[in-house]
N, C-alpha and C. Protein backbone atom coordinates (compact mmCIF):
# COMPACT_ATOMS: atom_id res chain seq x y z
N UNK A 1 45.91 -22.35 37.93
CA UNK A 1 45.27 -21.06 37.84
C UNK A 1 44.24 -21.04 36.70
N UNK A 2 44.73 -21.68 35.47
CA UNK A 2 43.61 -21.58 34.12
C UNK A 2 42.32 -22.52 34.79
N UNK A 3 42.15 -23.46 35.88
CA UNK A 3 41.25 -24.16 36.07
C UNK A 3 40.23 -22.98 36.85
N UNK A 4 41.07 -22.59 37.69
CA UNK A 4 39.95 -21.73 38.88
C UNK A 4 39.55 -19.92 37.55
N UNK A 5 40.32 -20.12 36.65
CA UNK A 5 39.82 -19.03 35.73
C UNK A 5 38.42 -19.63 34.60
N UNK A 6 38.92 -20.74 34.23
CA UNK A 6 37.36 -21.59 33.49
C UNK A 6 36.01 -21.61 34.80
N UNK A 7 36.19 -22.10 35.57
CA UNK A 7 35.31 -21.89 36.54
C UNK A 7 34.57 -20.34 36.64
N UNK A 8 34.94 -19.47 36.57
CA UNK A 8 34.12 -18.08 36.68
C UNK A 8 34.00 -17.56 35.73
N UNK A 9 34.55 -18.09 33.96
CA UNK A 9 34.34 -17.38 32.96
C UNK A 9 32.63 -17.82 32.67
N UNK A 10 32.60 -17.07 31.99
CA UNK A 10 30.92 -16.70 31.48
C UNK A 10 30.77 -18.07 30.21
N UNK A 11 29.68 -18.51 30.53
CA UNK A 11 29.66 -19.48 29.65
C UNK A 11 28.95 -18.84 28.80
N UNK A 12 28.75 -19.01 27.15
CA UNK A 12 28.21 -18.46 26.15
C UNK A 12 26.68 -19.19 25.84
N UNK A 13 26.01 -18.34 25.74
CA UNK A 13 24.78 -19.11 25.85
C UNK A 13 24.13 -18.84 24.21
N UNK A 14 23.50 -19.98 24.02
CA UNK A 14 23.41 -20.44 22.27
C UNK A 14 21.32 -19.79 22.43
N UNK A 15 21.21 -18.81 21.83
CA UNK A 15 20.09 -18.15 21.70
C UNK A 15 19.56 -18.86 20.75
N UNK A 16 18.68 -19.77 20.61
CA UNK A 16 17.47 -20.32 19.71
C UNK A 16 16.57 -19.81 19.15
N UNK A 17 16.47 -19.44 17.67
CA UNK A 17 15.71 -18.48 16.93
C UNK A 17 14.36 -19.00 16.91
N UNK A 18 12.94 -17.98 16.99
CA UNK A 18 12.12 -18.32 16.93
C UNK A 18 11.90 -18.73 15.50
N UNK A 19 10.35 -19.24 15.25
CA UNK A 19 10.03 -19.84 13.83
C UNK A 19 10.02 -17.94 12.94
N UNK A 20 9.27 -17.06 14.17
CA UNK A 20 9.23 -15.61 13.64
C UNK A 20 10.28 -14.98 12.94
N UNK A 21 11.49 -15.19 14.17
CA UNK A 21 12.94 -14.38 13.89
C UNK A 21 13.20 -15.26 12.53
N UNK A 22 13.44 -17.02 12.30
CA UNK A 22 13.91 -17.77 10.89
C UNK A 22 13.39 -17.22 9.54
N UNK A 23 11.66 -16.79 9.89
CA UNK A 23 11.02 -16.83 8.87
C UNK A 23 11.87 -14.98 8.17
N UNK A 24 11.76 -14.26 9.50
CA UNK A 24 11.77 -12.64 8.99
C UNK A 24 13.17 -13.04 8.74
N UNK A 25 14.18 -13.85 8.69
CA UNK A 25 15.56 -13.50 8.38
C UNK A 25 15.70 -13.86 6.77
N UNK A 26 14.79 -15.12 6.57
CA UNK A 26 14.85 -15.20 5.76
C UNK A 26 14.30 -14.39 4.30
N UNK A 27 13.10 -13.62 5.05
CA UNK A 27 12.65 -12.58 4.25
C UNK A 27 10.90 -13.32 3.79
N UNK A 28 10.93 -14.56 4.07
CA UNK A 28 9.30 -15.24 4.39
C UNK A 28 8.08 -14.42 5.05
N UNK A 29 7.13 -14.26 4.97
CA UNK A 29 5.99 -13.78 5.43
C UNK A 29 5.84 -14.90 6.34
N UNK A 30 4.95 -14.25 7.89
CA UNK A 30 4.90 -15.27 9.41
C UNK A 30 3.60 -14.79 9.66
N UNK A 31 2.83 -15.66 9.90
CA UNK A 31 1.45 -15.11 10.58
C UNK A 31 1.39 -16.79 11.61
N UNK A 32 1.01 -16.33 12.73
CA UNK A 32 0.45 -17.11 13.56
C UNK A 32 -0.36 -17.11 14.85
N UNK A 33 -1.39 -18.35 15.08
CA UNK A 33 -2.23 -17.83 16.02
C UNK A 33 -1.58 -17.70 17.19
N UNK A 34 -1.46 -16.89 18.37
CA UNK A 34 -0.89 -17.45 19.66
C UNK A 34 -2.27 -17.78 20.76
N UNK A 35 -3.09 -16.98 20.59
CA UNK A 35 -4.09 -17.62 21.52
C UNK A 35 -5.49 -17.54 20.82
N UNK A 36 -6.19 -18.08 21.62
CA UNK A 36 -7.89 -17.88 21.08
C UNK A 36 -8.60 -18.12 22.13
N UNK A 37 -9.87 -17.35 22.78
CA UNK A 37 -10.40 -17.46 23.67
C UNK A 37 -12.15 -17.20 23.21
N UNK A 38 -12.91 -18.45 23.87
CA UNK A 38 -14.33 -18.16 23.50
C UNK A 38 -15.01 -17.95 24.86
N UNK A 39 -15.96 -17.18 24.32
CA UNK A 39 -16.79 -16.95 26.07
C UNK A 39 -17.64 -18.48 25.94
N UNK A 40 -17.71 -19.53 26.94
CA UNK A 40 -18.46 -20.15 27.05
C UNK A 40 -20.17 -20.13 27.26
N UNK A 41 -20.01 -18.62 27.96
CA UNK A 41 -21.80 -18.28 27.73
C UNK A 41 -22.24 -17.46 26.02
N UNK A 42 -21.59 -17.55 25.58
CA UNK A 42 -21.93 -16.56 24.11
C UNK A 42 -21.10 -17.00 23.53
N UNK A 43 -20.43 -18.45 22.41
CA UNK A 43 -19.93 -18.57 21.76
C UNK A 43 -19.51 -17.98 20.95
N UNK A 44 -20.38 -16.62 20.69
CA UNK A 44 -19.87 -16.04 19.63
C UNK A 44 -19.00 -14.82 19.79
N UNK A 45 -19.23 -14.77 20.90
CA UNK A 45 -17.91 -13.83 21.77
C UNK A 45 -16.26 -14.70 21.78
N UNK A 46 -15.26 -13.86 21.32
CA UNK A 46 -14.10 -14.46 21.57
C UNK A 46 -12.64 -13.78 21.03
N UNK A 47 -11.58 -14.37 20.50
CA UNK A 47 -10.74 -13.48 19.93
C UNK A 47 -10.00 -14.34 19.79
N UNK A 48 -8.87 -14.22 18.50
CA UNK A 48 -7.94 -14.82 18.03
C UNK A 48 -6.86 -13.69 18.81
N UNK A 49 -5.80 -13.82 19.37
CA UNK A 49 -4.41 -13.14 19.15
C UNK A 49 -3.30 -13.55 18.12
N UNK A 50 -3.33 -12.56 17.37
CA UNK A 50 -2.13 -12.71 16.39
C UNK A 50 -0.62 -12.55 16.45
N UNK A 51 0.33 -13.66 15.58
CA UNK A 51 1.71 -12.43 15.66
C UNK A 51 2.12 -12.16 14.22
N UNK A 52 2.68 -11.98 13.45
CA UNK A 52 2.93 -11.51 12.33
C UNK A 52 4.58 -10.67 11.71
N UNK A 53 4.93 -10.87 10.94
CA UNK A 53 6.20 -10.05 10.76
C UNK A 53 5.65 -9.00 9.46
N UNK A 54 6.69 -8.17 8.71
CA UNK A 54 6.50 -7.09 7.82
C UNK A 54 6.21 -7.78 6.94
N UNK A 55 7.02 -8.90 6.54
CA UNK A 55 6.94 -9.44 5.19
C UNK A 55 5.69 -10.01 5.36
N UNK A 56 4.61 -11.01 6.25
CA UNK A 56 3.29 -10.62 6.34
C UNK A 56 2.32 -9.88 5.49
N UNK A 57 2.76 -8.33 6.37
CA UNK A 57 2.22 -7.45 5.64
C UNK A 57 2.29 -6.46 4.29
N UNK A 58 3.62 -7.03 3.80
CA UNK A 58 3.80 -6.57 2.70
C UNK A 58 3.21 -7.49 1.88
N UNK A 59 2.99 -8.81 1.78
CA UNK A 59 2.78 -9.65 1.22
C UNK A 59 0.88 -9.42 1.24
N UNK A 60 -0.14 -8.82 2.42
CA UNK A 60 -0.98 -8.57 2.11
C UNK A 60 -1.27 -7.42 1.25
N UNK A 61 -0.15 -6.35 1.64
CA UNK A 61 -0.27 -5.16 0.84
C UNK A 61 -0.72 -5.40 -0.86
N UNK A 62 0.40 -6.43 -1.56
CA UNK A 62 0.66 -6.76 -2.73
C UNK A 62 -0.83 -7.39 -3.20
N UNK A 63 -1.37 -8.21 -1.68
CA UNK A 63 -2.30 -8.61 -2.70
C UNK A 63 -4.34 -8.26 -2.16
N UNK A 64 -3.71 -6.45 -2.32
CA UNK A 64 -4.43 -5.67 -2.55
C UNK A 64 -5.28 -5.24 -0.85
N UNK A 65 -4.84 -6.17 0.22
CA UNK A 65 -5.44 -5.53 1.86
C UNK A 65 -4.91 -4.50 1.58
N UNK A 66 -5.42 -3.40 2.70
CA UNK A 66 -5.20 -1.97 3.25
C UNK A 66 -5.39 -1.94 4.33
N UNK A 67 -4.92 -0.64 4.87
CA UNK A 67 -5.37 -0.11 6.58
C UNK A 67 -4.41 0.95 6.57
N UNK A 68 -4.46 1.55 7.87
CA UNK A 68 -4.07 2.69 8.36
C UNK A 68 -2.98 2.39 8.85
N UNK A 69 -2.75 0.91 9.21
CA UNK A 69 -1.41 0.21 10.24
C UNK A 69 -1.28 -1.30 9.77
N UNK A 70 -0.38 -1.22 10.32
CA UNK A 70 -0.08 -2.92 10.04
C UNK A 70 -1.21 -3.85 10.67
N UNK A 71 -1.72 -3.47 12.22
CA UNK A 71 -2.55 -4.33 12.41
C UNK A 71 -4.17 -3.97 11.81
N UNK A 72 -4.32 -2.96 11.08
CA UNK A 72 -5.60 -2.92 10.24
C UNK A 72 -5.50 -3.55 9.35
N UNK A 73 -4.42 -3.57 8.49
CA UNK A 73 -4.11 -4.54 7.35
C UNK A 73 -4.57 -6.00 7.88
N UNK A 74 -4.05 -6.72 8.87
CA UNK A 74 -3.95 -7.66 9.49
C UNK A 74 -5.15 -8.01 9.59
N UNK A 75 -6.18 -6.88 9.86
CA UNK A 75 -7.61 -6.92 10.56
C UNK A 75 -8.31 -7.29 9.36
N UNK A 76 -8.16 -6.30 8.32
CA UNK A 76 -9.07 -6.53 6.99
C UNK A 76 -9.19 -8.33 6.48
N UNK A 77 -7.66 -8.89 6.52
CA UNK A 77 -6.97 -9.85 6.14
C UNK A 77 -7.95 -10.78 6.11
N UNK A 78 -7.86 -10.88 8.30
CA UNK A 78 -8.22 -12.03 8.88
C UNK A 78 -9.79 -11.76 8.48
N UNK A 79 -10.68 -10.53 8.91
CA UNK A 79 -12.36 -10.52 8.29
C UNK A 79 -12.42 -10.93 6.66
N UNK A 80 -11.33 -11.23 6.02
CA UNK A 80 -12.05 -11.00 4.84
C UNK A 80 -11.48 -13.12 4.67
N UNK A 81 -11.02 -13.52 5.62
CA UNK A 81 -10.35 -14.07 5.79
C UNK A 81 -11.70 -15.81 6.47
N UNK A 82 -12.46 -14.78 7.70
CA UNK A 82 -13.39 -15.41 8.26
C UNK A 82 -14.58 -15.53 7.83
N UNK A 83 -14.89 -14.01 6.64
CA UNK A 83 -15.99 -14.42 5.75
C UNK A 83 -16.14 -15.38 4.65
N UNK A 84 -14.06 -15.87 4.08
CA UNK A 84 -14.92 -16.74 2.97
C UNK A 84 -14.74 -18.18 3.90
N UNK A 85 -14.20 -18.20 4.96
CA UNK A 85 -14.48 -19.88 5.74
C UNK A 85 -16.16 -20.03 6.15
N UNK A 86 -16.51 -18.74 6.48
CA UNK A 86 -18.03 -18.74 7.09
C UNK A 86 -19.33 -18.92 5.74
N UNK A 87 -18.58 -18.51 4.45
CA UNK A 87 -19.57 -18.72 3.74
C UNK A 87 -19.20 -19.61 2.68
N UNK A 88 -18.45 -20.41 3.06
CA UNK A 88 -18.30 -22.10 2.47
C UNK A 88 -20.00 -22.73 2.31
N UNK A 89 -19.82 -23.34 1.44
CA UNK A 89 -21.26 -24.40 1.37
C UNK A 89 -22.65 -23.44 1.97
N UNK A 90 -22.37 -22.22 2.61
CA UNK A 90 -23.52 -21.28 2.75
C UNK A 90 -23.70 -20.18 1.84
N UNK A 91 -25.54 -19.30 1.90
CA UNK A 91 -25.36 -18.37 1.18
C UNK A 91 -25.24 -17.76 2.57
N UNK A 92 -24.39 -16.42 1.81
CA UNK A 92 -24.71 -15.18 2.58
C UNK A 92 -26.36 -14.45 2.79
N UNK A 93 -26.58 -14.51 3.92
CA UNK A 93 -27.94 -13.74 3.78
C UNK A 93 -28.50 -12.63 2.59
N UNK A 94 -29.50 -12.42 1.94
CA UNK A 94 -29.09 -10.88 1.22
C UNK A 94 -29.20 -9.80 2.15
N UNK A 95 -29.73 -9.44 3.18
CA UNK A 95 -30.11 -8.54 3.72
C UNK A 95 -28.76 -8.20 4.51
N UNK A 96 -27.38 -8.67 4.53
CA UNK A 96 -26.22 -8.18 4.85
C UNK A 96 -25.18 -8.88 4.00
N UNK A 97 -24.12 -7.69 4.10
CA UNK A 97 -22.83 -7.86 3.14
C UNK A 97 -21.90 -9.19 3.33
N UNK A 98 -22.02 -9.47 5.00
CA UNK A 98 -21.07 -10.60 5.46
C UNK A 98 -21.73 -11.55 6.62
N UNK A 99 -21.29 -12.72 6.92
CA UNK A 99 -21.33 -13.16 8.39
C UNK A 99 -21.00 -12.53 9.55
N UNK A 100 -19.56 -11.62 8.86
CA UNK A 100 -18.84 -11.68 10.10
C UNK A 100 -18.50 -9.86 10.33
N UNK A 101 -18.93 -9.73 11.54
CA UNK A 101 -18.99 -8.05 11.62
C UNK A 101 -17.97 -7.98 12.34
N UNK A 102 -17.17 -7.09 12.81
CA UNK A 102 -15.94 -6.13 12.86
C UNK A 102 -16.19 -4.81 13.73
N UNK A 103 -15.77 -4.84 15.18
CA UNK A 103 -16.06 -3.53 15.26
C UNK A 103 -14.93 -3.12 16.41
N UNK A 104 -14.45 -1.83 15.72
CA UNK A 104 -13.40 -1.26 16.20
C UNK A 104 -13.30 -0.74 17.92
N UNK A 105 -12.10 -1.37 18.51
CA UNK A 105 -12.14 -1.08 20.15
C UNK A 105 -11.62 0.19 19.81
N UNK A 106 -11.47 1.10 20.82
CA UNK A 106 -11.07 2.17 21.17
C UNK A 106 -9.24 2.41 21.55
N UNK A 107 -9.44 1.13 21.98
CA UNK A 107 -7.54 0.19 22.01
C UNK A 107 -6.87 -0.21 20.98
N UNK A 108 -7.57 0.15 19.93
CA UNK A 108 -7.36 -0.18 18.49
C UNK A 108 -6.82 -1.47 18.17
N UNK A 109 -7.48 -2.25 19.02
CA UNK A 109 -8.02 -3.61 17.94
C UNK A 109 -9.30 -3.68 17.49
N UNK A 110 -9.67 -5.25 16.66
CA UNK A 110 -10.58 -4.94 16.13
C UNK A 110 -11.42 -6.54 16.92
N UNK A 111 -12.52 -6.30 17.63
CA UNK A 111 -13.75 -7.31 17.47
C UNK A 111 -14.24 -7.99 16.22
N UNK A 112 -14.37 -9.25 16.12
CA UNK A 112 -14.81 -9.98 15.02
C UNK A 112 -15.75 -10.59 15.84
N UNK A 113 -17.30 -10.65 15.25
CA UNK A 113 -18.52 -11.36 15.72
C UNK A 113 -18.87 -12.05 14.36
C-alpha cells in the first residue's frame, strides 16, 4: 500500500532563486539589462529594458539620483549614466547640455536618443 501511496504523492519541487531574488535577499543592489533593441534603419532609435530591485534604488537615492518613482530614478541614473560613456575622449558640443536627450512617453517610460 505505502508503494501505490509514493506513487501519487506530490513530489516537492526545489524553486531556484533568481540572481534578482539572491541579490534582494541578501539586501545587495541588482540592476540588469534584459533586452536591447536597435532600429536597423535609424540606429539611433532603440531601448534598453531594465530590471532592478529597491536596494538599486536606494542605493541611487544615497548617491544623490531623484524622480517621482523608482523608474524615474532609474531613468535619471541610466541618462546620466549614457552621457558620461558618450562623452569619454569627446567634447560635449557647447551649444547643448548633453549627447543624450530623454523624452518622456506618455506610458511613462522614458526615450533615450
Amino acid at each position: 500500500m505505502k508503494k501505490i501511496k509514493d506513487l501519487f504523492k506530490k513530489k516537492e519541487t526545489v524553486k531556484i532563486k533568481t540572481e534578482k531574488e539572491i541579490a534582494t535577499a541578501k539586501g545587495e543592489p541588482y540592476i540588469k539589462v534584459l533586452d536591447t533593441n536597435v532600429d536597423p534603419e535609424n540606429p539611433k532609435l532603440g531601448y534598453f529594458e531594465l530590471d532592478w530591485n529597491k536596494h538599486f534604488v536606494e542605493n541611487l537615492k544615497k548617491h544623490g539620483f531623484s524622480g517621482k518613482s523608482d523608474e524615474e530614478i532609474v531613468d535619471h541614473w541610466f541618462s546620466v549614466l549614457c552621457n558620461t560613456i558618450a562623452s569619454e575622449g569627446q567634447d560635449i558640443m557647447p551649444d547643448t547640455n548633453s549627447l543624450v536627450k530623454e523624452n518622456k512617453r506618455e506610458d511613462g517610460k522614458t526615450e533615450i536618443s
